[in-house]
N, C-alpha and C. Protein backbone atom coordinates (compact mmCIF):
# COMPACT_ATOMS: atom_id res chain seq x y z
N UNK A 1 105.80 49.83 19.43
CA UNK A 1 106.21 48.94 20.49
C UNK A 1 107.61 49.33 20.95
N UNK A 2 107.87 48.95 21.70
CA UNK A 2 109.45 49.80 23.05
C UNK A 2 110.04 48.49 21.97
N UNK A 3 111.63 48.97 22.23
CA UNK A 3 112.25 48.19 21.60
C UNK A 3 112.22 47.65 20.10
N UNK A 4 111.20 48.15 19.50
CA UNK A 4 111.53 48.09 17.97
C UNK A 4 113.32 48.59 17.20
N UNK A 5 113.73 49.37 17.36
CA UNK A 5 114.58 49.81 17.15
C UNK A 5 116.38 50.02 17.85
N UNK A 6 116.29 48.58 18.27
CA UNK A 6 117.97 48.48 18.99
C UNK A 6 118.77 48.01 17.94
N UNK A 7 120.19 48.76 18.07
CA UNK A 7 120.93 48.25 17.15
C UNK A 7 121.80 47.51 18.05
N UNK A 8 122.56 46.35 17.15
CA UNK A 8 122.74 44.91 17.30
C UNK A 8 124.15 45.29 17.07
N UNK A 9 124.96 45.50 15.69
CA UNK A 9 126.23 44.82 15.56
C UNK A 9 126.69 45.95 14.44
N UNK A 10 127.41 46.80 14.24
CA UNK A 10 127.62 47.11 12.76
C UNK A 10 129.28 46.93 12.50
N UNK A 11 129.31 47.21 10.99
CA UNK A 11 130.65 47.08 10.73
C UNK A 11 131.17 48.37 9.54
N UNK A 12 132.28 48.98 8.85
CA UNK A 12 132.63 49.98 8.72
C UNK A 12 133.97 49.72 7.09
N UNK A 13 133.33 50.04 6.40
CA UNK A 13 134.24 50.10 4.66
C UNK A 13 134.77 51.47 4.51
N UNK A 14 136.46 51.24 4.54
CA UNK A 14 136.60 52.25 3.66
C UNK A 14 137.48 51.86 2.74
N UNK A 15 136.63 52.93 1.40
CA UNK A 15 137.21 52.69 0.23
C UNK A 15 137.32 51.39 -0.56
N UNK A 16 136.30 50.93 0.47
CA UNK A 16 135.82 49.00 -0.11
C UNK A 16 136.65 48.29 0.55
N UNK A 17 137.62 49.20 1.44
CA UNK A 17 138.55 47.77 2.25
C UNK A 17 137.71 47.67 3.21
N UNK A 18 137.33 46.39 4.09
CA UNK A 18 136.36 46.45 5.16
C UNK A 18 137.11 46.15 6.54
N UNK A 19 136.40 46.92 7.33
CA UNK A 19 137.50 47.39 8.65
C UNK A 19 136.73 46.20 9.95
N UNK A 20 136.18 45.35 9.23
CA UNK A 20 135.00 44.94 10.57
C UNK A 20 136.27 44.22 11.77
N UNK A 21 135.87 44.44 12.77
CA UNK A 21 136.85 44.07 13.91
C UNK A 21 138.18 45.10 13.90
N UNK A 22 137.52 45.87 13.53
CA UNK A 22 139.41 47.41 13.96
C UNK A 22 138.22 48.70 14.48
N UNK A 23 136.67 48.65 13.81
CA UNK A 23 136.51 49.86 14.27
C UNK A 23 135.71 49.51 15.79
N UNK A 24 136.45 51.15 15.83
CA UNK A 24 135.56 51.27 17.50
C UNK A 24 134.73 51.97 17.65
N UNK A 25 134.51 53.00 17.30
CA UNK A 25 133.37 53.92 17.26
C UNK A 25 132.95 54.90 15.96
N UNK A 26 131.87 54.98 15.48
CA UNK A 26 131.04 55.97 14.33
C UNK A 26 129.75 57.13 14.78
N UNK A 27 130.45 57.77 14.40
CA UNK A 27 129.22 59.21 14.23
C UNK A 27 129.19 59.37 13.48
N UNK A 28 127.62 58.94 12.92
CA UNK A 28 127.08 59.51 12.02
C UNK A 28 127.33 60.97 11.95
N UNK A 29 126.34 61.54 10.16
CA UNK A 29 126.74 63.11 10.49
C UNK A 29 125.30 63.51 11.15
N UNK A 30 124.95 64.76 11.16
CA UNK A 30 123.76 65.35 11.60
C UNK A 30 123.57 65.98 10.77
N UNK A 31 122.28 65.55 10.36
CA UNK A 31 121.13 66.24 9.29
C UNK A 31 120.27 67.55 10.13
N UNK A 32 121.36 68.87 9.12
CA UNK A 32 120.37 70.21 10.23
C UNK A 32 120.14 70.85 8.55
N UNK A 33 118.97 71.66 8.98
CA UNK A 33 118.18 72.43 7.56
C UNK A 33 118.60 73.64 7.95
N UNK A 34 118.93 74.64 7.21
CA UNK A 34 119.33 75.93 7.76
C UNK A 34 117.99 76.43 7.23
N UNK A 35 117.80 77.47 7.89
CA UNK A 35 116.09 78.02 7.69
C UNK A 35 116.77 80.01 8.15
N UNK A 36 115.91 80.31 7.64
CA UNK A 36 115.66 81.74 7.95
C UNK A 36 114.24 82.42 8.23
N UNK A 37 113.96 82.88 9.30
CA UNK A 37 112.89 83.80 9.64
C UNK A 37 112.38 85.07 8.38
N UNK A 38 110.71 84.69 8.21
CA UNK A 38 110.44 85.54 7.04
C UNK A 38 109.21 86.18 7.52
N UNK A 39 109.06 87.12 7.44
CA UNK A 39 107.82 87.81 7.76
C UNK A 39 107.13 89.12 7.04
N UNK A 40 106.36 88.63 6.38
CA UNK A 40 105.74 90.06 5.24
C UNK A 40 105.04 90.85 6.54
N UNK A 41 104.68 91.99 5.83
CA UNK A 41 103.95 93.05 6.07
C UNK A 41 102.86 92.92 7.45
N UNK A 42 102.02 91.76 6.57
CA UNK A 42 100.62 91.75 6.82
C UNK A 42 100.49 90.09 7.73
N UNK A 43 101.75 89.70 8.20
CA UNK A 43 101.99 88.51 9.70
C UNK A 43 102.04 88.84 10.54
N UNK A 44 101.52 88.06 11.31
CA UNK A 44 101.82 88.82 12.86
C UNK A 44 102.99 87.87 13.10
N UNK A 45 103.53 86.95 12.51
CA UNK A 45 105.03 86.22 13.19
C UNK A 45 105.56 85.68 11.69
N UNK A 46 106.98 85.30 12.41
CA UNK A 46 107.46 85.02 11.02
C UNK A 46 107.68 83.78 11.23
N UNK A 47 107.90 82.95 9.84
CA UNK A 47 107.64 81.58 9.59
C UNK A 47 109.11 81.07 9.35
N UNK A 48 109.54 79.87 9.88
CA UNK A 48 110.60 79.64 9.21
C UNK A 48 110.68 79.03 7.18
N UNK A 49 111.81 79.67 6.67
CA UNK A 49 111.70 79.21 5.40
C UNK A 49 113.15 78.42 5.14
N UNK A 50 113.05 77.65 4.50
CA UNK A 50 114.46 76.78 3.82
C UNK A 50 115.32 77.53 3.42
N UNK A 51 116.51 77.15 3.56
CA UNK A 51 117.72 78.00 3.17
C UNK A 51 119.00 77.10 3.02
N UNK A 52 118.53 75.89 2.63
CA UNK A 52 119.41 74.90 2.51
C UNK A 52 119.73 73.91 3.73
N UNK A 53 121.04 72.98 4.02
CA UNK A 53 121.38 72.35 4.92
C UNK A 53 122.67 72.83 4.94
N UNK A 54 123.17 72.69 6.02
CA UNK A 54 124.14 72.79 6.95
C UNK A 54 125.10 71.61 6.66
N UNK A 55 126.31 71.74 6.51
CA UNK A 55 127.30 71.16 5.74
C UNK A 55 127.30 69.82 6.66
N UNK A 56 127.89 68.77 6.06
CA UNK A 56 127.77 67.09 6.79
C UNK A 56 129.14 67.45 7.25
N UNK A 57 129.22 66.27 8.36
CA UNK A 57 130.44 66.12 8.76
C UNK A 57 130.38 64.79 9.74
N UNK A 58 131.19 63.81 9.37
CA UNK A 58 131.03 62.65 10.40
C UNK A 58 132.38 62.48 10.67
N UNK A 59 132.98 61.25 11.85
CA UNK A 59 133.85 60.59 12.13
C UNK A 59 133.69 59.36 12.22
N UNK A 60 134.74 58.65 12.53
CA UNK A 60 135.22 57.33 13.05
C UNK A 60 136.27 57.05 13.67
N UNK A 61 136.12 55.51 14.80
CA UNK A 61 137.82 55.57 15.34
C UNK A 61 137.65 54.34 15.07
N UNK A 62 139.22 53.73 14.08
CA UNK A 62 139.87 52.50 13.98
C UNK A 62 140.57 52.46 15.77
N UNK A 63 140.69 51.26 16.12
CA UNK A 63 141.64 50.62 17.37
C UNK A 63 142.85 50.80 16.27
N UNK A 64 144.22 50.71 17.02
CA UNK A 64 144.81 50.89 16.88
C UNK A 64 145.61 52.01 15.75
N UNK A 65 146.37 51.31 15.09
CA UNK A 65 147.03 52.23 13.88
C UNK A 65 147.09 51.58 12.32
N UNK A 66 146.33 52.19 11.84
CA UNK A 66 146.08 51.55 10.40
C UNK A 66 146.48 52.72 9.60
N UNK A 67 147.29 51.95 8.97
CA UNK A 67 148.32 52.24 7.97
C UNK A 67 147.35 53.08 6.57
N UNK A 68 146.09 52.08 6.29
CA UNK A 68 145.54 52.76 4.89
C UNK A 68 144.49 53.78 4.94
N UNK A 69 144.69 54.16 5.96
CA UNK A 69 143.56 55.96 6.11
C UNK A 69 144.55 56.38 5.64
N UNK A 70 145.41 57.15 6.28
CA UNK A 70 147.05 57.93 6.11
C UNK A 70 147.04 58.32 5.16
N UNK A 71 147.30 57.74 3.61
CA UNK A 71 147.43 58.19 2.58
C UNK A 71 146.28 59.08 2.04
N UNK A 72 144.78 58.78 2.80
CA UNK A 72 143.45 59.69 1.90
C UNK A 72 143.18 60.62 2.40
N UNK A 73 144.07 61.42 3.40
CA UNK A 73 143.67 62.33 4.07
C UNK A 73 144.08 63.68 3.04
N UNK A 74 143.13 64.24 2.88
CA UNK A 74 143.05 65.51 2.37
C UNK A 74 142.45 65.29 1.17
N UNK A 75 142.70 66.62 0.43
CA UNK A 75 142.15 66.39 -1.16
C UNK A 75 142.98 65.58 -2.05
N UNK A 76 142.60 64.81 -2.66
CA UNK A 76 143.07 64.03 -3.46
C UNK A 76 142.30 64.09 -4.92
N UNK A 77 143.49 65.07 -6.05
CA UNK A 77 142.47 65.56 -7.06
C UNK A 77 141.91 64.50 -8.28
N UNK A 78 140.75 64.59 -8.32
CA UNK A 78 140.42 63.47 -9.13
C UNK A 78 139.78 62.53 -8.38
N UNK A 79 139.53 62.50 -7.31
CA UNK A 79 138.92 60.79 -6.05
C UNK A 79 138.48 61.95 -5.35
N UNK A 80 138.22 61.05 -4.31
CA UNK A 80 136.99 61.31 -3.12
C UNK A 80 136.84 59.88 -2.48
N UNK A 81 137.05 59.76 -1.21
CA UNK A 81 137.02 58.92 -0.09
C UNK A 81 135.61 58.67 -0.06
N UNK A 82 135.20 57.14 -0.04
CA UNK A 82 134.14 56.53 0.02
C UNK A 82 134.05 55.69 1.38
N UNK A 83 132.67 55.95 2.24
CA UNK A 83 133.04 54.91 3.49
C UNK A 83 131.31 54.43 2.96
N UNK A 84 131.52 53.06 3.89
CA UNK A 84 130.07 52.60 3.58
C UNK A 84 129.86 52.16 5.58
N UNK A 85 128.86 52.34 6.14
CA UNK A 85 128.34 51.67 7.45
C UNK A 85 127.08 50.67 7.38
N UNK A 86 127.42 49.40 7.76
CA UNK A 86 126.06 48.47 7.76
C UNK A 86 126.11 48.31 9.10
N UNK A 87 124.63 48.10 9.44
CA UNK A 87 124.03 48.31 10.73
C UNK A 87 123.45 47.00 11.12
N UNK A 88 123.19 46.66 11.84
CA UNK A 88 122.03 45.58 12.29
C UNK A 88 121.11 46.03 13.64
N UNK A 89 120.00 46.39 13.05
CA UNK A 89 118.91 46.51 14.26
C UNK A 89 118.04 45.59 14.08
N UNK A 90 117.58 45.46 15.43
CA UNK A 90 116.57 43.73 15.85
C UNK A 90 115.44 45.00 17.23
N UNK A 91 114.13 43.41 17.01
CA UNK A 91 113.44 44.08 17.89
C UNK A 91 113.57 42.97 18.86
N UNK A 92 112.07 43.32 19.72
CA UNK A 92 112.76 42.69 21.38
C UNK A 92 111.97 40.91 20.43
N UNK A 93 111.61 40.63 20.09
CA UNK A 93 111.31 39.49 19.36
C UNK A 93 112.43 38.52 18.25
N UNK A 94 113.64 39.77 18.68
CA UNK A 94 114.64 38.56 17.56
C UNK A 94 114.49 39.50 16.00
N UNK A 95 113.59 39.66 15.69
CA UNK A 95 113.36 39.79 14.13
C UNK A 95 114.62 41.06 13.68
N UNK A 96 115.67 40.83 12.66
CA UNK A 96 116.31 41.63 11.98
C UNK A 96 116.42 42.38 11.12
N UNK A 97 117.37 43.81 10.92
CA UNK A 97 117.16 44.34 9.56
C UNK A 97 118.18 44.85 9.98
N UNK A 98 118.85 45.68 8.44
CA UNK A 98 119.85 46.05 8.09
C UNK A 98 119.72 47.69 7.80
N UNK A 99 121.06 48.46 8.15
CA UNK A 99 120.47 50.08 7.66
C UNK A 99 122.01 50.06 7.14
N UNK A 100 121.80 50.81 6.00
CA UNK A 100 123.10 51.17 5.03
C UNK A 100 123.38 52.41 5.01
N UNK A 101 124.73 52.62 5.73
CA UNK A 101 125.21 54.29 5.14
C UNK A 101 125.84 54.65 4.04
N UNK A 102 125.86 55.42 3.36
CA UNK A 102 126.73 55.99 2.07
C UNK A 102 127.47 57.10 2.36
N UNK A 103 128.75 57.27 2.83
CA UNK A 103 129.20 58.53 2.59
C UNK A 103 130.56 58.73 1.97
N UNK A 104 130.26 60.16 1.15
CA UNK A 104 131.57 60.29 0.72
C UNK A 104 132.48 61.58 0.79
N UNK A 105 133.38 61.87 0.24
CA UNK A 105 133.81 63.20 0.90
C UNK A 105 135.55 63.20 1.46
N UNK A 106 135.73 63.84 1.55
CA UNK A 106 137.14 64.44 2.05
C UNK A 106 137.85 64.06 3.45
N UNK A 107 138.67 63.39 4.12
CA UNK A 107 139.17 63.22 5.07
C UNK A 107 139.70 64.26 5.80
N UNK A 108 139.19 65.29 6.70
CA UNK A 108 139.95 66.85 6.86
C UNK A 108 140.77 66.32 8.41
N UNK A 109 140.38 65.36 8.62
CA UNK A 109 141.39 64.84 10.39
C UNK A 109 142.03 63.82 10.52
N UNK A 110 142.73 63.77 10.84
CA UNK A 110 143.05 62.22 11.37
C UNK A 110 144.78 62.39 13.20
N UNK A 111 143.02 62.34 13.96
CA UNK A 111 144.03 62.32 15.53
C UNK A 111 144.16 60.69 15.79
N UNK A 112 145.27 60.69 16.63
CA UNK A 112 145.96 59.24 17.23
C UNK A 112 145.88 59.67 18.67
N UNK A 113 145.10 58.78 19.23
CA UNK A 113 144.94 58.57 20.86
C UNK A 113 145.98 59.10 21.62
N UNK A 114 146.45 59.88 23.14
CA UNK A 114 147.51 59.89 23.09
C UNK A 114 148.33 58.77 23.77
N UNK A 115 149.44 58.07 23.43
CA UNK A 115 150.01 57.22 23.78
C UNK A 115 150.83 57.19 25.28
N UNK A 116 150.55 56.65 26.31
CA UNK A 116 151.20 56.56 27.68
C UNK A 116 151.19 55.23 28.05
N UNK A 117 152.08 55.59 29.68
CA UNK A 117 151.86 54.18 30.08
C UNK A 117 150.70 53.07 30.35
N UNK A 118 149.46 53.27 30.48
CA UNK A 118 148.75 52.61 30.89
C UNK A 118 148.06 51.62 29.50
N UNK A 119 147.51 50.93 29.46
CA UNK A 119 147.03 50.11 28.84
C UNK A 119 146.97 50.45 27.35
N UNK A 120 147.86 49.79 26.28
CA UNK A 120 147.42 50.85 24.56
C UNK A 120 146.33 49.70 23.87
N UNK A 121 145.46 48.68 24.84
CA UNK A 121 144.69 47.95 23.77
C UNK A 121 143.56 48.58 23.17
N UNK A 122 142.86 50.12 24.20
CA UNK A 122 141.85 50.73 23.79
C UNK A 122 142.20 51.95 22.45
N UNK A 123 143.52 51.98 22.67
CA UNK A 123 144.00 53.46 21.78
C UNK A 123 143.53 53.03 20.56
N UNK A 124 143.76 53.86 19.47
CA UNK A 124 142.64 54.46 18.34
C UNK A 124 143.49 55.67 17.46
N UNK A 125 142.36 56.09 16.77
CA UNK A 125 142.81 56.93 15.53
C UNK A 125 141.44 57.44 15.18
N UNK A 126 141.01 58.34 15.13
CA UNK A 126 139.81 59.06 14.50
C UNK A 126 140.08 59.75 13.30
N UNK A 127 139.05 59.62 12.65
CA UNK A 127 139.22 60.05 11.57
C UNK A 127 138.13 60.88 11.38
N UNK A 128 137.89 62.02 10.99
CA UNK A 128 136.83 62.99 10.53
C UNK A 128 136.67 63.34 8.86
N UNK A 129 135.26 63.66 8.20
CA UNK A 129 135.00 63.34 7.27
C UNK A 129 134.27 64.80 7.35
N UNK A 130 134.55 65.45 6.07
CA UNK A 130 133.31 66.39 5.46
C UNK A 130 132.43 65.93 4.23
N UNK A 131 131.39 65.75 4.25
CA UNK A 131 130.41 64.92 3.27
C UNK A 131 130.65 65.91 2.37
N UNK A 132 130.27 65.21 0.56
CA UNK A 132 129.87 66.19 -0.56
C UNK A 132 128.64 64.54 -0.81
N UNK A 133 128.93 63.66 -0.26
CA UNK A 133 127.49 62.79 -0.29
C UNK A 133 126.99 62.07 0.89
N UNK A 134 125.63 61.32 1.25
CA UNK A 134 125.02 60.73 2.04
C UNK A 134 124.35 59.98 1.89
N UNK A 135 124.00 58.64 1.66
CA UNK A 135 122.91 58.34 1.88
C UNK A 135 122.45 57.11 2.74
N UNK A 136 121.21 57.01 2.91
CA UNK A 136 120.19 55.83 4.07
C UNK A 136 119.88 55.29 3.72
N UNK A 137 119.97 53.85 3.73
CA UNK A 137 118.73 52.82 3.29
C UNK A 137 118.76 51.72 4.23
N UNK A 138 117.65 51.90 4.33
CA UNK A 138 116.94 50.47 5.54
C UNK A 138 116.04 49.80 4.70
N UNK A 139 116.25 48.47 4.90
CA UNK A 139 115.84 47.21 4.59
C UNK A 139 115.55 47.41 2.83
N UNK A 140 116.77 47.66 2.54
CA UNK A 140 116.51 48.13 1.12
C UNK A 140 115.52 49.35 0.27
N UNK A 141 114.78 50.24 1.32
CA UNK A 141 114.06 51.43 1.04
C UNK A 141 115.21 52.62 1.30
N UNK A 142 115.52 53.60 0.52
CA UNK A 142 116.32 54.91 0.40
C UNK A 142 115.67 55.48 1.70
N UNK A 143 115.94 56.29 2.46
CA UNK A 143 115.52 56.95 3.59
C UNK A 143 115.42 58.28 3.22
N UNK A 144 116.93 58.66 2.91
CA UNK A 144 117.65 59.45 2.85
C UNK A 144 118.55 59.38 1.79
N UNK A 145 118.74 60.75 0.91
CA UNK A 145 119.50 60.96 0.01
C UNK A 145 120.24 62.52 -0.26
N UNK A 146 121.18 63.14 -0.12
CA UNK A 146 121.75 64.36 -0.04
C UNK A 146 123.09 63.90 -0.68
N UNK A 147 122.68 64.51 -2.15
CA UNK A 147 123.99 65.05 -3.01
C UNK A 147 123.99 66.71 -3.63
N UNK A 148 124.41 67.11 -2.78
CA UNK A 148 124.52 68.32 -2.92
C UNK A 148 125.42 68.74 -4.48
N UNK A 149 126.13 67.82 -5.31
CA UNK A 149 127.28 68.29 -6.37
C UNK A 149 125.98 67.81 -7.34
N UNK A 150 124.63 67.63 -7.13
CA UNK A 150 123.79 66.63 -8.72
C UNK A 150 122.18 67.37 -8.14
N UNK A 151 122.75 68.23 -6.72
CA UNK A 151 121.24 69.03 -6.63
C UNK A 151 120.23 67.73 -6.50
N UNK A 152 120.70 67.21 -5.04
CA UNK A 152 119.43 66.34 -4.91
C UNK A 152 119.17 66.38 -3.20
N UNK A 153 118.07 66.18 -2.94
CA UNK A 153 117.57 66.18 -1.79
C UNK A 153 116.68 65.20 -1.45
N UNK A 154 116.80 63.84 -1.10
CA UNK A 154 115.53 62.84 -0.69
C UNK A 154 115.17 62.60 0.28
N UNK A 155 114.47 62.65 1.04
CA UNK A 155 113.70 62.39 2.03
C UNK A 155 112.49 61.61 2.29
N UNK A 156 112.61 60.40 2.41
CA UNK A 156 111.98 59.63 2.31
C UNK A 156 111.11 59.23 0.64
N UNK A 157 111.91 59.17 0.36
CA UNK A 157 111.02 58.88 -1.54
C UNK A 157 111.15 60.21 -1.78
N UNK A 158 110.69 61.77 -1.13
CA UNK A 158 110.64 62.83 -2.11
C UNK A 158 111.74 63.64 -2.04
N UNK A 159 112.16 64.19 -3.49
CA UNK A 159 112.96 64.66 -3.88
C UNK A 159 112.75 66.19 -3.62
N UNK A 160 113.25 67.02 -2.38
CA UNK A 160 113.20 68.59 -2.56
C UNK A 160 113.18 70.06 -3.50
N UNK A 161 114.71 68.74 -3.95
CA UNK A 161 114.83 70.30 -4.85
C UNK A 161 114.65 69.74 -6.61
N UNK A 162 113.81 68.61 -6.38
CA UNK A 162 113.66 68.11 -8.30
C UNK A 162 112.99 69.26 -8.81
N UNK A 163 111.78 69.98 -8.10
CA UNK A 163 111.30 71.20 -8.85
C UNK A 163 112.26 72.58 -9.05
N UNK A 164 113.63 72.58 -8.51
CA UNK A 164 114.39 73.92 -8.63
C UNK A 164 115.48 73.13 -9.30
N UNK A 165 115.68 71.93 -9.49
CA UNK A 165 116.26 71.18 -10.59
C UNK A 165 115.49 71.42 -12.21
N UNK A 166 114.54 71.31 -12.07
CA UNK A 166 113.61 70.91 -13.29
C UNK A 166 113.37 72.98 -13.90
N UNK A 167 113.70 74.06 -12.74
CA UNK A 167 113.11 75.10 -13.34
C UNK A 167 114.51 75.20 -14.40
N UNK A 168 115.91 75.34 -13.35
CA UNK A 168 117.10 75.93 -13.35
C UNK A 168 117.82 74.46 -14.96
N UNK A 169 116.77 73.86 -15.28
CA UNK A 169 117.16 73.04 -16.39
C UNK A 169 118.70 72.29 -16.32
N UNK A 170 118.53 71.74 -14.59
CA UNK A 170 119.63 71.01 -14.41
C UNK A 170 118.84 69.35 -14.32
N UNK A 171 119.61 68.62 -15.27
CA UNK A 171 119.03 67.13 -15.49
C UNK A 171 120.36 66.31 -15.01
């Protein structure tokens, strides 16, 4: 049905402080599979094969200037920057649900709007993120799961690489 899937309202954690009413905008990251072209002998075309994923990377912009990003930007040895995104999507009937992001990872940016005369209530601060985690869950089902440091891959309930986990006798 049209309209199953509008999102409603979300709000934005980092590091468990919750930012609801400062943020202004989130990009997600993009989930790409890197693949390579393979073709034996005896094909007439070649097939794509897995070759892993393509490194995460998301952002966000706080309004204004917030003081407690500042300090997590970069590596910080021993931690790792945690953001969480809750979502609210509704269909054209009212009915609600919730989608949960997990990400974690390294702060490699942080730009400030540039400041002039005209109006500073829209200005901002983005912040950019390189994932070492991810994950999805809607209405309490995992979607999505990518921890690349524990060799995991989920996709909808199945796990990719549990069989090159289970050869390479990583538990």
């Amino acid at each position: 049905m049209a309209g199953d899937n509008l999102l409603k309202n979300w709000a934005i954690w980092v590091d468990g402080v919750g930012k609801a009413g400062n943020a202004k905008e989130y990009t997600p990251p993009v989930l790409e599979q890197n693949t390579f072209d393979f073709q034996a002998g005896d094909m007439d075309m070649s097939i794509p094969v897995d070759d892993g994923m393509a490194a995460l990377e998301s952002s966000f912009t706080m309004f204004g200037f917030d003081a407690t990003l500042l300090p997590l930007f970069g590596l910080i040895p021993g931690s790792r920057t945690s953001v969480s995104v809750r979502s609210t999507y509704t269909d054209l009937s009212g009915n609600a649900y919730d989608v949960v992001e997990e990400l974690g990872g390294m702060i490699t940016k942080i730009e400030r709007d540039t400041q002039d005369t005209g109006s500073q209530r829209d200005k901002g601060m983005k912040v950019t993120m390189k994932l070492d985690y991810y994950k999805v869950v809607r209405a309490g089902v995992v979607l999505v799961e990518i921890d690349p440091i524990n060799h995991v891959r989920k996709l909808g309930g199945v796990d990719v690489l549990e069989g090159i986990r289970a050869a390479m006798q990583l538990f």
